[in-house]
Protein backbone atom coordinates (compact mmCIF):
# COMPACT_ATOMS: atom_id res chain seq x y z
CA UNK A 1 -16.11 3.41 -9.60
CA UNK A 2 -16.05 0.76 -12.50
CA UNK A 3 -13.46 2.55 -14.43
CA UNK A 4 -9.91 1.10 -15.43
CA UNK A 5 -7.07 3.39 -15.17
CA UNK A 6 -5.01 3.16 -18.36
CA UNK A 7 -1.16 2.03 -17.27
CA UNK A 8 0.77 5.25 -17.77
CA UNK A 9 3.79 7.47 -15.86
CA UNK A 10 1.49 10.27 -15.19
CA UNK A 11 -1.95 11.08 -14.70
CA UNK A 12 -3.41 15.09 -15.27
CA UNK A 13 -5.76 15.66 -12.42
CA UNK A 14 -8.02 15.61 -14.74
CA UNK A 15 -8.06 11.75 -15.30
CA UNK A 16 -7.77 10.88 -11.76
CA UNK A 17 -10.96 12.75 -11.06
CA UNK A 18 -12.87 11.38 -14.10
CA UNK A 19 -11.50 7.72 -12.99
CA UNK A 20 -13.18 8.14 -9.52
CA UNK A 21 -16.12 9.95 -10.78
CA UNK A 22 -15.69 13.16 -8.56
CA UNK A 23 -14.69 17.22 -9.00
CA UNK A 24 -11.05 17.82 -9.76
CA UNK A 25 -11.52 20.42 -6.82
CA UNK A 26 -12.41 17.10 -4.60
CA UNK A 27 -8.91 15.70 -5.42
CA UNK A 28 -7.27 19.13 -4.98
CA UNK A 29 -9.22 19.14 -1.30
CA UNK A 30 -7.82 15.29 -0.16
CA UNK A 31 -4.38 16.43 -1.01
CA UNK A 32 -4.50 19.09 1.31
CA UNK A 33 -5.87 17.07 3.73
CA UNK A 34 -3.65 13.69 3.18
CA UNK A 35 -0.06 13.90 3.23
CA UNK A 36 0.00 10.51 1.55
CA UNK A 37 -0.81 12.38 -1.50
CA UNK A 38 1.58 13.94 -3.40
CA UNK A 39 1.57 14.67 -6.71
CA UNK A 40 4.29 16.06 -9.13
CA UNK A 41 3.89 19.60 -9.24
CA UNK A 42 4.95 22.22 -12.38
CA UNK A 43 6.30 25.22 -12.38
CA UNK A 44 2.69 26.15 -13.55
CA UNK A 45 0.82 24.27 -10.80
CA UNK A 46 0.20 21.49 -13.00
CA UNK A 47 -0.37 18.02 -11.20
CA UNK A 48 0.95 14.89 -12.39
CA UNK A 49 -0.17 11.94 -10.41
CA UNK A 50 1.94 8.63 -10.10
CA UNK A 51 0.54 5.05 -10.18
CA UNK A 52 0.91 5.19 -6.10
CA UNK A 53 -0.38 8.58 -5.72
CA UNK A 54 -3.71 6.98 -7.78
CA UNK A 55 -3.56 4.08 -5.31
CA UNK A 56 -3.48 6.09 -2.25
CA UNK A 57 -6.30 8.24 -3.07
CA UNK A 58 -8.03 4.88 -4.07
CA UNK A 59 -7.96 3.50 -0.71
CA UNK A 60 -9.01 7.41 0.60
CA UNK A 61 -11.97 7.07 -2.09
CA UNK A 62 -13.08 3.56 -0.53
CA UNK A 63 -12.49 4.93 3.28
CA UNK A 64 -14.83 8.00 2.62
CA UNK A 65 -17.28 7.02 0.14
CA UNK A 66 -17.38 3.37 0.50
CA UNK A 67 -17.01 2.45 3.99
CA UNK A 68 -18.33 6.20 5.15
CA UNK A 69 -15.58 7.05 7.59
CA UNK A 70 -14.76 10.95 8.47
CA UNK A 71 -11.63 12.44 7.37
CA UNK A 72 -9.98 12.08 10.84
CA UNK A 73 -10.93 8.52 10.69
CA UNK A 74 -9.59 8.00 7.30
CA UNK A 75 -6.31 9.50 8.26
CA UNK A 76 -6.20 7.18 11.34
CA UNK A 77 -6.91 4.33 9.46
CA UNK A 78 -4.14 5.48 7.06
CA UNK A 79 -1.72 5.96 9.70
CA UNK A 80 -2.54 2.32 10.99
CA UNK A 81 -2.38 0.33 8.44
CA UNK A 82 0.28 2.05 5.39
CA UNK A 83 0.98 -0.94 3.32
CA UNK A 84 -2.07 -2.90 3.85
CA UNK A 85 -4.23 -1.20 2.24
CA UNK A 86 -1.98 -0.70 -1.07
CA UNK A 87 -1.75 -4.05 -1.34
CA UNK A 88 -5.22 -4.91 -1.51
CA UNK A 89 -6.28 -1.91 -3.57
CA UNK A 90 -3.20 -3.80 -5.82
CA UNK A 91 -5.14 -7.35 -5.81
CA UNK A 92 -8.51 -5.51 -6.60
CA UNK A 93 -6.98 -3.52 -9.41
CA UNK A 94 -5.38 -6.59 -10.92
CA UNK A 95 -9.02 -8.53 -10.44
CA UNK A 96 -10.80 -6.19 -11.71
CA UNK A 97 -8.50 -5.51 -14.95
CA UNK A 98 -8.59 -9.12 -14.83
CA UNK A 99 -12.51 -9.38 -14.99
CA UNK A 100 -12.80 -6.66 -18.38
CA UNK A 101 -10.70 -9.03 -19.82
CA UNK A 102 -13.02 -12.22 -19.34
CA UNK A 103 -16.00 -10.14 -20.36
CA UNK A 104 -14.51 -8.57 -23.33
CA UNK A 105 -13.55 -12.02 -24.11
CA UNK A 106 -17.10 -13.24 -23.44
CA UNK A 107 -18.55 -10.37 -25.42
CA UNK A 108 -16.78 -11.14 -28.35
CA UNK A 109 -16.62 -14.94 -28.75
């Protein structure tokens, strides 16, 4: 996941699963699963994910496919440690916008 989410209100389902590199029906699956996700929902059934909504389902990307914990583990690890883990998906978001920036720069000096 090397992608930078683009700061906006809402995110279509669409973008969330191209920024983690997965099905949209993989999204759809964690947010029946994790009740820390939960998305703006339209009439329609449209999603519309919030910056936090993104975050959370950052940390559930790292807990699953990173680290390689189970969904019951990744919901106990959730329920153990709620602000935590926001805050250092927050720091790695900020280093890693912060590390485009220096490489752009680099790129184009």
């Amino acid at each position: 996941m090397k992608n930078i989410l683009i700061d906006k209100k809402y995110y279509s389902i669409g973008e969330v699963a191209k920024f983690f590199n997965v099905n949209t029906s993989l999204i759809r699956f964690w947010e029946r699963e994790f009740k820390q996700i939960s998305p703006k929902k339209k009439k329609s059934g449209i999603r519309k994910f919030t910056r936090p909504d993104v975050e959370i389902i950052q940390v559930i990307y790292s807990l699953l496919k990173e680290k390689k914990m189970t969904i019951d583990g990744a919901k106990k690890h959730l329920e153990k440690s709620k602000n935590k883990d926001k805050a250092l998906i927050s720091i790695r978001n900020k280093l890693e916008k912060v590390k485009s920036e220096l490489l752009f720069l680099r790129d184009n000096i």
